[in-house]
PDB file of N, CA and C in Angstrom:
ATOM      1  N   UNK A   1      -1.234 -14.770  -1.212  1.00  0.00           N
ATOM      2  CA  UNK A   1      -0.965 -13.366  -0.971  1.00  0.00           C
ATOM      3  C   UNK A   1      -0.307 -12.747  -2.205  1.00  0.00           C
ATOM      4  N   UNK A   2       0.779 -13.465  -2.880  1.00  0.00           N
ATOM      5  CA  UNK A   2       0.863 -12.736  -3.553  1.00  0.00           C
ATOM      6  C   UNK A   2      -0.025 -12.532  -5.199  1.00  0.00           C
ATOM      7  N   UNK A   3      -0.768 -13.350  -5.054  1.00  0.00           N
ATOM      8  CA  UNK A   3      -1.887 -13.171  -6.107  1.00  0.00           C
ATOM      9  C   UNK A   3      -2.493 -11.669  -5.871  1.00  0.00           C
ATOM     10  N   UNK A   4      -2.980 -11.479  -4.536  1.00  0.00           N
ATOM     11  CA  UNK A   4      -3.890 -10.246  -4.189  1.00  0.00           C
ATOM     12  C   UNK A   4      -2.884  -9.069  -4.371  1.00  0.00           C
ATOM     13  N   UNK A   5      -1.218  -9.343  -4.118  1.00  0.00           N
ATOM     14  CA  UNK A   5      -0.328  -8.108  -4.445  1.00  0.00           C
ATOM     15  C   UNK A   5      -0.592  -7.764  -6.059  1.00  0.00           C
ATOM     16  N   UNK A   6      -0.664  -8.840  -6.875  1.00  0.00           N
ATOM     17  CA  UNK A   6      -0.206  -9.215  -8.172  1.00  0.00           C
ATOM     18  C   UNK A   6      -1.427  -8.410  -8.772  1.00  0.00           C
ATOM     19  N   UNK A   7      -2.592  -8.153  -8.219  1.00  0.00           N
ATOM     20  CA  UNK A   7      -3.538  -7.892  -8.383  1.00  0.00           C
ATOM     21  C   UNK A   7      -3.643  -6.244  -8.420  1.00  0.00           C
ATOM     22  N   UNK A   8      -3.144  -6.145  -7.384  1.00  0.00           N
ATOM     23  CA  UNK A   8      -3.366  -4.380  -6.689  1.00  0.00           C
ATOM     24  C   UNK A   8      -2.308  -4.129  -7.716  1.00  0.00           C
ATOM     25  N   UNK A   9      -1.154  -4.648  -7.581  1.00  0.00           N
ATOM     26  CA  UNK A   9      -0.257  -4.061  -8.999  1.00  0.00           C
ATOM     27  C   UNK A   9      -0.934  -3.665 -10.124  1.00  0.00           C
ATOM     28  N   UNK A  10      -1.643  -4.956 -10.460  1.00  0.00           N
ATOM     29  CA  UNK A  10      -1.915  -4.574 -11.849  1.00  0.00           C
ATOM     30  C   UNK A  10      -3.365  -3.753 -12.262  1.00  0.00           C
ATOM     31  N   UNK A  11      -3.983  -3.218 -10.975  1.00  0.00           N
ATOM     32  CA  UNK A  11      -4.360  -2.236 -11.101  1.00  0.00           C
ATOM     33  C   UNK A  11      -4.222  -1.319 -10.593  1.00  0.00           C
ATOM     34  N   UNK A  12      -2.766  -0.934 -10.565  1.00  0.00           N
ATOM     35  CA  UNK A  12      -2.497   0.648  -9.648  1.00  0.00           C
ATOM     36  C   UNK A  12      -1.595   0.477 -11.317  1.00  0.00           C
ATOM     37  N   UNK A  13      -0.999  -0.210 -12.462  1.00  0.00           N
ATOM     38  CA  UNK A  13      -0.114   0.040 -13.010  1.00  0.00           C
ATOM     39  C   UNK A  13      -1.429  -0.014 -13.954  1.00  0.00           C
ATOM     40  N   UNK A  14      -2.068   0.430 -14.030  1.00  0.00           N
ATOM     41  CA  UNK A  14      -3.553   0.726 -15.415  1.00  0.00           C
ATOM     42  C   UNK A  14      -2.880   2.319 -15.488  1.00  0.00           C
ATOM     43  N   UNK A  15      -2.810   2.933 -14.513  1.00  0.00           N
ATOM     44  CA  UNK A  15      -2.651   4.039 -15.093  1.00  0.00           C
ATOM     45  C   UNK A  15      -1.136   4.718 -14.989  1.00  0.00           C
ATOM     46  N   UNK A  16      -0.059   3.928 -15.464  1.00  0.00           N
ATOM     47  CA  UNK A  16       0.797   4.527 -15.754  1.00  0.00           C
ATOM     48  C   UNK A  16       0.895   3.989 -17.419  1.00  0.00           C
ATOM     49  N   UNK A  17       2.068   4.934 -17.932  1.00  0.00           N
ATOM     50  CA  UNK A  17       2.280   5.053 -19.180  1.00  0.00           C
ATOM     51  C   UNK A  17       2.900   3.890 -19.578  1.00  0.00           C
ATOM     52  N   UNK A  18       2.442   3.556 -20.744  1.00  0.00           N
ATOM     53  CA  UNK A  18       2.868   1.858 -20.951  1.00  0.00           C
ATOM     54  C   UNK A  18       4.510   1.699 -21.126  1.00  0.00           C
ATOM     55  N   UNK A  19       5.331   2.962 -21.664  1.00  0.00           N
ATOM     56  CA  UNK A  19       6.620   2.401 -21.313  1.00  0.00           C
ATOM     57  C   UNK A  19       6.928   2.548 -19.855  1.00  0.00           C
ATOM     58  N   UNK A  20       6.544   2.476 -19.195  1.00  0.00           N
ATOM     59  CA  UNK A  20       7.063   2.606 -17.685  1.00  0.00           C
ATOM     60  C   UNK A  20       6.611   1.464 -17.047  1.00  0.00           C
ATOM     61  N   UNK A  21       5.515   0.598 -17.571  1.00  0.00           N
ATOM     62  CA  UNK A  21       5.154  -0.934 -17.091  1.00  0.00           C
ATOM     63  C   UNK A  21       5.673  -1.631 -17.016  1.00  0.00           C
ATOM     64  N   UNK A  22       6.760  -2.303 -18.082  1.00  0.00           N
ATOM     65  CA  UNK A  22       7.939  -3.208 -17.679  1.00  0.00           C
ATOM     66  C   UNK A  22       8.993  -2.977 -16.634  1.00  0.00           C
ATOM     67  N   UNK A  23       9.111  -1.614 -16.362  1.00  0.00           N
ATOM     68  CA  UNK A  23      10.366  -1.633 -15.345  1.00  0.00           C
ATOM     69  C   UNK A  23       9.701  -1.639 -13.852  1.00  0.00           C
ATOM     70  N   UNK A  24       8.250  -1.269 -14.318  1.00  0.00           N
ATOM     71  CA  UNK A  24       7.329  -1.044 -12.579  1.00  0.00           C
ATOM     72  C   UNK A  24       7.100  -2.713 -12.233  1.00  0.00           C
ATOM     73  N   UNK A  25       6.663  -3.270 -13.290  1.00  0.00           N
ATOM     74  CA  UNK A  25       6.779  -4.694 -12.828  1.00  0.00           C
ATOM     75  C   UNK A  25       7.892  -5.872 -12.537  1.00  0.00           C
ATOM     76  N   UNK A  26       9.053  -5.200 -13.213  1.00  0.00           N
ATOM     77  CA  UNK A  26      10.288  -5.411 -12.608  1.00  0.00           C
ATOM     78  C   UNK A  26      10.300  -5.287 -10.982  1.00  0.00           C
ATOM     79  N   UNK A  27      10.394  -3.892 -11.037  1.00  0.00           N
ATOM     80  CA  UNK A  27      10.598  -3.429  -9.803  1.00  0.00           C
ATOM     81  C   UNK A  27       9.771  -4.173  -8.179  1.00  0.00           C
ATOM     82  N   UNK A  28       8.313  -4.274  -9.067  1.00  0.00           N
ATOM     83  CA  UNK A  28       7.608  -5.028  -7.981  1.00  0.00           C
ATOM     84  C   UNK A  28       7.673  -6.545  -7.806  1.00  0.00           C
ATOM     85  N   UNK A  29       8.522  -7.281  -9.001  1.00  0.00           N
ATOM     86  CA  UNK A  29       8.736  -8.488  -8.841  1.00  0.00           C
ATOM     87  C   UNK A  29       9.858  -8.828  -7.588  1.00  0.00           C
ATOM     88  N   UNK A  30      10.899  -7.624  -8.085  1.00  0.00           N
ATOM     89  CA  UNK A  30      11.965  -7.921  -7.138  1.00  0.00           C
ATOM     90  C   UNK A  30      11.659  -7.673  -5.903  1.00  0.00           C
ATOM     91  N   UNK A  31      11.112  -6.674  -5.297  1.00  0.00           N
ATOM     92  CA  UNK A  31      10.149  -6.962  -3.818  1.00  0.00           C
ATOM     93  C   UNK A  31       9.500  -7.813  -3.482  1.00  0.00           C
ATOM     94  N   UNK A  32       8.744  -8.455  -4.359  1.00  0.00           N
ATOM     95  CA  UNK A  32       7.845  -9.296  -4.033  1.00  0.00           C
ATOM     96  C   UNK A  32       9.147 -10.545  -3.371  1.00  0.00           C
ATOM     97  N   UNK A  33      10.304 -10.927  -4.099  1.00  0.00           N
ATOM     98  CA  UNK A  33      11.079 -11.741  -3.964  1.00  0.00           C
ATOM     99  C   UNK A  33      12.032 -11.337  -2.665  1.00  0.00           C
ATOM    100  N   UNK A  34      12.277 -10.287  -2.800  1.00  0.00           N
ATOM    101  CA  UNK A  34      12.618 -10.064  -1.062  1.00  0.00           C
ATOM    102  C   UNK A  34      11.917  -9.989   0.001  1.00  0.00           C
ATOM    103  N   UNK A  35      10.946  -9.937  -0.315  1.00  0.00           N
ATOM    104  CA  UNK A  35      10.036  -9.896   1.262  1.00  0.00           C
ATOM    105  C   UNK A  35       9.602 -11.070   1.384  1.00  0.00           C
ATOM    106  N   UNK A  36       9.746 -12.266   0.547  1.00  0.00           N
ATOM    107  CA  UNK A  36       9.403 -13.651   0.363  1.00  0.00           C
ATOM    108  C   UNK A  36      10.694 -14.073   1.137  1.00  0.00           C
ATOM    109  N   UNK A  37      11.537 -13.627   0.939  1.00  0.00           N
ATOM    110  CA  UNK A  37      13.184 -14.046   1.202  1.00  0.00           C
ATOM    111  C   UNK A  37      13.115 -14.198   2.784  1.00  0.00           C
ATOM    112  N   UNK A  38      13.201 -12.810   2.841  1.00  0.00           N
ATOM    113  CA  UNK A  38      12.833 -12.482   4.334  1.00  0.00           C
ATOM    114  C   UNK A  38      11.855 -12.724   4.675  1.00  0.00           C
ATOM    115  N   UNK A  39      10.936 -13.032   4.794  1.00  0.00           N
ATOM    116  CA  UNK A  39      10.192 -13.787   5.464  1.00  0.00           C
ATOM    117  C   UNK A  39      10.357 -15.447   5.832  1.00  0.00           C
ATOM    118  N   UNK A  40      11.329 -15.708   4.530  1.00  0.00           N
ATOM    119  CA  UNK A  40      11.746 -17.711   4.700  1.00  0.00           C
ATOM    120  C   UNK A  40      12.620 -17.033   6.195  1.00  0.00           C
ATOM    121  N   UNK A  41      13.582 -16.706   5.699  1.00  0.00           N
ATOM    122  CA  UNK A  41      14.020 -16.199   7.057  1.00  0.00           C
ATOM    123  C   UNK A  41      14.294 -16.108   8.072  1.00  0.00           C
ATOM    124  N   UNK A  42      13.392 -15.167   8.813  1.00  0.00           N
ATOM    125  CA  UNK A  42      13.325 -14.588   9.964  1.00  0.00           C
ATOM    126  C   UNK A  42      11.671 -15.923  10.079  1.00  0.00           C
ATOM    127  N   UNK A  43      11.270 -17.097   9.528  1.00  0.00           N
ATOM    128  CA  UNK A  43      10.556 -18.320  10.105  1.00  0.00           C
ATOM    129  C   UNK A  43      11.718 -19.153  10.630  1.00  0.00           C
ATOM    130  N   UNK A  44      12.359 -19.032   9.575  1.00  0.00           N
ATOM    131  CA  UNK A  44      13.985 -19.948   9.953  1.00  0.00           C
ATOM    132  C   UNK A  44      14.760 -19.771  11.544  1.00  0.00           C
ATOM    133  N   UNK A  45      14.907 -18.683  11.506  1.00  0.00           N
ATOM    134  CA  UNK A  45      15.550 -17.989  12.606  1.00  0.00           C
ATOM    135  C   UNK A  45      14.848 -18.370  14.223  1.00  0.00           C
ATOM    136  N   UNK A  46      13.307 -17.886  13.753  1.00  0.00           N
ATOM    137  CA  UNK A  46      12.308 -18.054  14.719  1.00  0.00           C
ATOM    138  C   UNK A  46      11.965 -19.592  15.219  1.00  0.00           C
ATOM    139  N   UNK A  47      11.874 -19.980  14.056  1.00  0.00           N
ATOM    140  CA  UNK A  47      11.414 -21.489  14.327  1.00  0.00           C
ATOM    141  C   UNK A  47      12.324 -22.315  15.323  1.00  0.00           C
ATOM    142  N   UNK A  48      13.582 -22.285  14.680  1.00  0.00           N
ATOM    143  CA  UNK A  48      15.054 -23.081  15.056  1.00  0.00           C
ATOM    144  C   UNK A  48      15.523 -22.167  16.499  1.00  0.00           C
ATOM    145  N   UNK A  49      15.143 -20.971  16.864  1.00  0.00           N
ATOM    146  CA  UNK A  49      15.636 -20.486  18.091  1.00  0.00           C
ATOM    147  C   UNK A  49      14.769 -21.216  19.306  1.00  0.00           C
ATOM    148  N   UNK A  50      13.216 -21.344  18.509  1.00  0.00           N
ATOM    149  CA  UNK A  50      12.279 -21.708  19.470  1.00  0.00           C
ATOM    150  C   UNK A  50      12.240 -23.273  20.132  1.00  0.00           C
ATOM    151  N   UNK A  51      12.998 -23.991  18.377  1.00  0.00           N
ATOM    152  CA  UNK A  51      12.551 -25.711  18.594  1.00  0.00           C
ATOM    153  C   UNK A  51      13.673 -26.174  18.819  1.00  0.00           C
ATOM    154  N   UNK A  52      15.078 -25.405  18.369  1.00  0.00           N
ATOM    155  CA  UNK A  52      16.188 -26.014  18.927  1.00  0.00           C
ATOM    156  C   UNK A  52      16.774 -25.968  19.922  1.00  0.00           C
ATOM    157  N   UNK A  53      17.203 -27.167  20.877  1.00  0.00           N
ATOM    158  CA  UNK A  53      17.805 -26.841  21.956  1.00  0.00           C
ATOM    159  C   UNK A  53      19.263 -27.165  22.700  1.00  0.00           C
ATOM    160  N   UNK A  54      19.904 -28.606  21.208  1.00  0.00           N
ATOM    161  CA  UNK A  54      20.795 -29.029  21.681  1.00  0.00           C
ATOM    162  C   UNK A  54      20.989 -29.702  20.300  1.00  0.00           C
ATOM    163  N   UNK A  55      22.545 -29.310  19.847  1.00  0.00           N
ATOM    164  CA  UNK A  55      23.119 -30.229  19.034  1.00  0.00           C
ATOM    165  C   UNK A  55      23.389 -31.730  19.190  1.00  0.00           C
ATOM    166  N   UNK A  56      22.725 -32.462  19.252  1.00  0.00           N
ATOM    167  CA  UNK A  56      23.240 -34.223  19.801  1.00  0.00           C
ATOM    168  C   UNK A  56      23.686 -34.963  18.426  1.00  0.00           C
ATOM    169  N   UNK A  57      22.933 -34.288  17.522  1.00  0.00           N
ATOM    170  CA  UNK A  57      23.273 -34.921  16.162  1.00  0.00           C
ATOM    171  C   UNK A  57      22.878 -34.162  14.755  1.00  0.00           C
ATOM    172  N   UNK A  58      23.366 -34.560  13.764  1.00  0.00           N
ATOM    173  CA  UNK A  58      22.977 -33.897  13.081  1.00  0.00           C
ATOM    174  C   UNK A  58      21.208 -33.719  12.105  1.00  0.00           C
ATOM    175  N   UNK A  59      20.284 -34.783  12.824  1.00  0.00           N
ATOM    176  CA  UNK A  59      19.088 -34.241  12.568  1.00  0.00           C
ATOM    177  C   UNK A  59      18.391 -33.984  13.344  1.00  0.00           C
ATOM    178  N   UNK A  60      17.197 -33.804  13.686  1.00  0.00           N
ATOM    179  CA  UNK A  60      16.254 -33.228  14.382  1.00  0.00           C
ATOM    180  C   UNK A  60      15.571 -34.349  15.413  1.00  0.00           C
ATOM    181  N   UNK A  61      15.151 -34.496  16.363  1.00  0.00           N
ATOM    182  CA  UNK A  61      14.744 -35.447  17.251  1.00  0.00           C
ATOM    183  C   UNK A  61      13.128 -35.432  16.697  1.00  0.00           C
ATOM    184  N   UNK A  62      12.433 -36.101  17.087  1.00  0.00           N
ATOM    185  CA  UNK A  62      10.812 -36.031  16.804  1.00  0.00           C
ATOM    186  C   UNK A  62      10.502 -34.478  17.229  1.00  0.00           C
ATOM    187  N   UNK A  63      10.247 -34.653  18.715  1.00  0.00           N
ATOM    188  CA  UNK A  63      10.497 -33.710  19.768  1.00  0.00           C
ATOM    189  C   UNK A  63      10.144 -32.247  18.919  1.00  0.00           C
ATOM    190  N   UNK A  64      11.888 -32.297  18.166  1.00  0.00           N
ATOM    191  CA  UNK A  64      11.917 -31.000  17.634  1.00  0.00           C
ATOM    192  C   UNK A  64      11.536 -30.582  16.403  1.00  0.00           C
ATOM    193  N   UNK A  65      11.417 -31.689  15.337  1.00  0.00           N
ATOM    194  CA  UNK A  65      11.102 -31.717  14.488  1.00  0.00           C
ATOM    195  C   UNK A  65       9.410 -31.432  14.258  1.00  0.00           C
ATOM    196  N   UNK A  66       8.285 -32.009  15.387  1.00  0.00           N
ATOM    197  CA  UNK A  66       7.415 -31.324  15.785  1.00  0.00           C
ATOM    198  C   UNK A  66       7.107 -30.093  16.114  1.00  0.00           C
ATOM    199  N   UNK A  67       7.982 -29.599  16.980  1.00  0.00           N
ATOM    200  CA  UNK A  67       8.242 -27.939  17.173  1.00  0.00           C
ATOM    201  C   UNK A  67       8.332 -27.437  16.031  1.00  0.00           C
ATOM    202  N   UNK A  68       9.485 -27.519  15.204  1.00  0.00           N
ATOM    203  CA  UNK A  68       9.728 -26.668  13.856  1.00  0.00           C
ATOM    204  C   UNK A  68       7.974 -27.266  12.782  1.00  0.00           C
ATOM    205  N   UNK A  69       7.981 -27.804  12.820  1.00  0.00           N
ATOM    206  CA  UNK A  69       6.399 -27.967  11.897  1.00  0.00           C
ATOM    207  C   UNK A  69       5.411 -27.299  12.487  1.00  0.00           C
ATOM    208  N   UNK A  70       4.888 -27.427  13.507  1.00  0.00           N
ATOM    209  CA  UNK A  70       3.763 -26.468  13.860  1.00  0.00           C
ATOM    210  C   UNK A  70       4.356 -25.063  14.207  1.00  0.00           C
ATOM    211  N   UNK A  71       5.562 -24.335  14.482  1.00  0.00           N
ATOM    212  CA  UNK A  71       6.495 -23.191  14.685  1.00  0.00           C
ATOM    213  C   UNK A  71       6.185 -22.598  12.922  1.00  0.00           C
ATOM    214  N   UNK A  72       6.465 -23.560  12.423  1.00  0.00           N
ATOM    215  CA  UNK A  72       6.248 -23.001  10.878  1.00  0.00           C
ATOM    216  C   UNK A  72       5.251 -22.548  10.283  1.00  0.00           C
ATOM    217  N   UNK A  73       4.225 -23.887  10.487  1.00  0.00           N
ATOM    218  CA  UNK A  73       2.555 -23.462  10.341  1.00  0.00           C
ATOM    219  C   UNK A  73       1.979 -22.736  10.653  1.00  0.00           C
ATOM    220  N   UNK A  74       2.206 -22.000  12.212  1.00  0.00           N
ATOM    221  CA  UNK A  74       1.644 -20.774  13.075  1.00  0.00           C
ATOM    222  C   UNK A  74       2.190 -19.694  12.079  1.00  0.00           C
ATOM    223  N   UNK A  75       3.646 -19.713  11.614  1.00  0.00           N
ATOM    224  CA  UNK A  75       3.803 -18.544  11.479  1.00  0.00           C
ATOM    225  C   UNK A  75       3.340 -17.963  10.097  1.00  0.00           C
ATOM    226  N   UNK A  76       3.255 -19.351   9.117  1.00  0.00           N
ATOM    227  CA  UNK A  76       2.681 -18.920   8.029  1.00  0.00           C
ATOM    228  C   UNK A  76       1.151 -18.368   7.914  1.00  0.00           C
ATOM    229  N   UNK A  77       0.810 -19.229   8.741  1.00  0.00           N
ATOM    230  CA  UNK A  77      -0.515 -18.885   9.304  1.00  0.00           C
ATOM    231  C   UNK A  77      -0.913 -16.870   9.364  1.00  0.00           C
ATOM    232  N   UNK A  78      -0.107 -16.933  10.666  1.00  0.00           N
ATOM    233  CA  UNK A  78       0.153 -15.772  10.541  1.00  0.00           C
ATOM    234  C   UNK A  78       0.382 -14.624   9.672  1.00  0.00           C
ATOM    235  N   UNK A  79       1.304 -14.653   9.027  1.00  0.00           N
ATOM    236  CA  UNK A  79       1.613 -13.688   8.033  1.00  0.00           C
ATOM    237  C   UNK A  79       0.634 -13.770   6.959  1.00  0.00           C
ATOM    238  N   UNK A  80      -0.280 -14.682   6.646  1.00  0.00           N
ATOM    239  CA  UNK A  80      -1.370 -14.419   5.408  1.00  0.00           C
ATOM    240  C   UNK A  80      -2.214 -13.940   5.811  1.00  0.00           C
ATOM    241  N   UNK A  81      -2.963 -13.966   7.555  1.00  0.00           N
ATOM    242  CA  UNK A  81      -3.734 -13.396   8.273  1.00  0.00           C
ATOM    243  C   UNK A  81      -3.323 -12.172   8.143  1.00  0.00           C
ATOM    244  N   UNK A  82      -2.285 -11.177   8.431  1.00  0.00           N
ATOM    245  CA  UNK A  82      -2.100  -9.774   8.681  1.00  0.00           C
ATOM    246  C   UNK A  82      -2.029  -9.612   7.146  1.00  0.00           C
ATOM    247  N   UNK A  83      -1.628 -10.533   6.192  1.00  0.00           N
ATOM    248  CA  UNK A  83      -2.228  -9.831   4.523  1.00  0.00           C
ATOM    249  C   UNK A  83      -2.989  -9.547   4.125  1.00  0.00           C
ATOM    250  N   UNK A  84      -3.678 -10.440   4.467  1.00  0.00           N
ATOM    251  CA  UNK A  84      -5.312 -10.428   4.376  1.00  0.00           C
ATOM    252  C   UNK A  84      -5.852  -9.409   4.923  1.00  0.00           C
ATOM    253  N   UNK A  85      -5.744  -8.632   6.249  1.00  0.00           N
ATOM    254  CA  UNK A  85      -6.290  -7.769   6.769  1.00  0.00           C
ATOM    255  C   UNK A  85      -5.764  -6.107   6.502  1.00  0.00           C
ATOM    256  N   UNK A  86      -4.136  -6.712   5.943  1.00  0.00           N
ATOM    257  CA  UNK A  86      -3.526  -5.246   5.252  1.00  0.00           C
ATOM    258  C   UNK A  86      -4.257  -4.822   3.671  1.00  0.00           C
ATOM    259  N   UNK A  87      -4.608  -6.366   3.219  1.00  0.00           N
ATOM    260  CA  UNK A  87      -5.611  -5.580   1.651  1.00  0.00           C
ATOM    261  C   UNK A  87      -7.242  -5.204   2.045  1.00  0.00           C
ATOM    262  N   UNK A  88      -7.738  -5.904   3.497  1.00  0.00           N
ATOM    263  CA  UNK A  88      -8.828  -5.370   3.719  1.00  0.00           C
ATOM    264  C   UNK A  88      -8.684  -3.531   3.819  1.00  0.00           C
ATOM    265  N   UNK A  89      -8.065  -3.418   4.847  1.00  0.00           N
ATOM    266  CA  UNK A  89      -7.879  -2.478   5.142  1.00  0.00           C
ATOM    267  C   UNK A  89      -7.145  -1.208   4.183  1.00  0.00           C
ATOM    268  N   UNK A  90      -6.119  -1.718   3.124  1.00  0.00           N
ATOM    269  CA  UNK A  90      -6.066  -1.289   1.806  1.00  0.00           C
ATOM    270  C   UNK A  90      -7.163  -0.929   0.813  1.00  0.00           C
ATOM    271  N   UNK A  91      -8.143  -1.919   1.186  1.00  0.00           N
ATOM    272  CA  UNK A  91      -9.413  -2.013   0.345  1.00  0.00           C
ATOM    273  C   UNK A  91     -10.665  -0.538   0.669  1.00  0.00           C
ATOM    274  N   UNK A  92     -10.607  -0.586   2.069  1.00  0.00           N
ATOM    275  CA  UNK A  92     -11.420  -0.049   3.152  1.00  0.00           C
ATOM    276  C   UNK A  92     -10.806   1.366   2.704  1.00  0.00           C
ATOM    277  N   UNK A  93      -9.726   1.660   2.360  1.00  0.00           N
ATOM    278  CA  UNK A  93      -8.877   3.273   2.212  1.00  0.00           C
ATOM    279  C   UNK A  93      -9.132   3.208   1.023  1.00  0.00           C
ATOM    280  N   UNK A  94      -8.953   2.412  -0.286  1.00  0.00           N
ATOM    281  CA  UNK A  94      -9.356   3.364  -1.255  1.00  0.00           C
ATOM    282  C   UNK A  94     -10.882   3.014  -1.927  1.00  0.00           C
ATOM    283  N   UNK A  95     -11.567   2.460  -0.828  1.00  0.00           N
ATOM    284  CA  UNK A  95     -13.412   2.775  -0.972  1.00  0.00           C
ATOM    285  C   UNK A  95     -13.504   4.193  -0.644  1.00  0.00           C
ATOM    286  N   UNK A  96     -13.231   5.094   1.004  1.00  0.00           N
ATOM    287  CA  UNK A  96     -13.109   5.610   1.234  1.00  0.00           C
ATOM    288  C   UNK A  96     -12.680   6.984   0.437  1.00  0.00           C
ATOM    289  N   UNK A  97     -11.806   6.665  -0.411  1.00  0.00           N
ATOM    290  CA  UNK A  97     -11.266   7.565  -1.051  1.00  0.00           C
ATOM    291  C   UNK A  97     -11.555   8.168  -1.940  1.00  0.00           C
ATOM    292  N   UNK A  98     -12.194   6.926  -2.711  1.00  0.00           N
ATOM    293  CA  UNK A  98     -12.925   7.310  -3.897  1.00  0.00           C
ATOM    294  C   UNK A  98     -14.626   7.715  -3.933  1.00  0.00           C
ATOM    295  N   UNK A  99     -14.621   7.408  -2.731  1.00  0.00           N
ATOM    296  CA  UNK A  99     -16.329   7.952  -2.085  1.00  0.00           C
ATOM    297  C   UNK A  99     -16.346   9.700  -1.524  1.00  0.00           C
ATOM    298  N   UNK A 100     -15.346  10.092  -1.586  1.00  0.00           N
ATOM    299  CA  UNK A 100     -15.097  11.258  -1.278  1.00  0.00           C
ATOM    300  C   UNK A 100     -15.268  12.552  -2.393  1.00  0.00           C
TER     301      UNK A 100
END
């Protein structure tokens, strides 16, 4: 995913003025790194609310340790699926746009 961001960046930043490229790609690096953040996250949060159920010790039982692996996989799963369909659909708006 973030190849296809890395992508749309670097052609939505074709047409700005070349001193303004280093700070736009600044700018989009550091998003890119927070929404990466948050997303470790709120899997973290999700995963461990879903697979944990009892402190007995300090590692994970099979049990749960199963839970948190496929809890993880779904969700990554997930989130590249709705990327994928946010650059389709990104894609789909500026066909549209430029067909106009």
């Amino acid at each position: 995913q973030r190849e296809k961001t890395a992508t749309m960046a670097g052609q939505g930043l074709q047409n700005l003025p070349e001193h303004l490229k280093p700070e736009m790609m600044r700018s989009l690096e550091t998003m890119q790194m927070r929404d990466s953040l948050k997303m470790y996250n709120t899997l973290v949060e999700v995963c461990f609310a879903d697979c944990v159920k009892a402190f007995r010790s300090k590692d994970l039982d099979t049990k749960e340790e199963t839970c948190v692996v496929n809890c993880a996989n779904k969700y990554i799963k997930l989130t590249q699926r709705v990327g994928y369909r946010f650059a389709e659909q990104q894609a789909a708006q500026g066909g549209a746009t430029s067909g106009s």
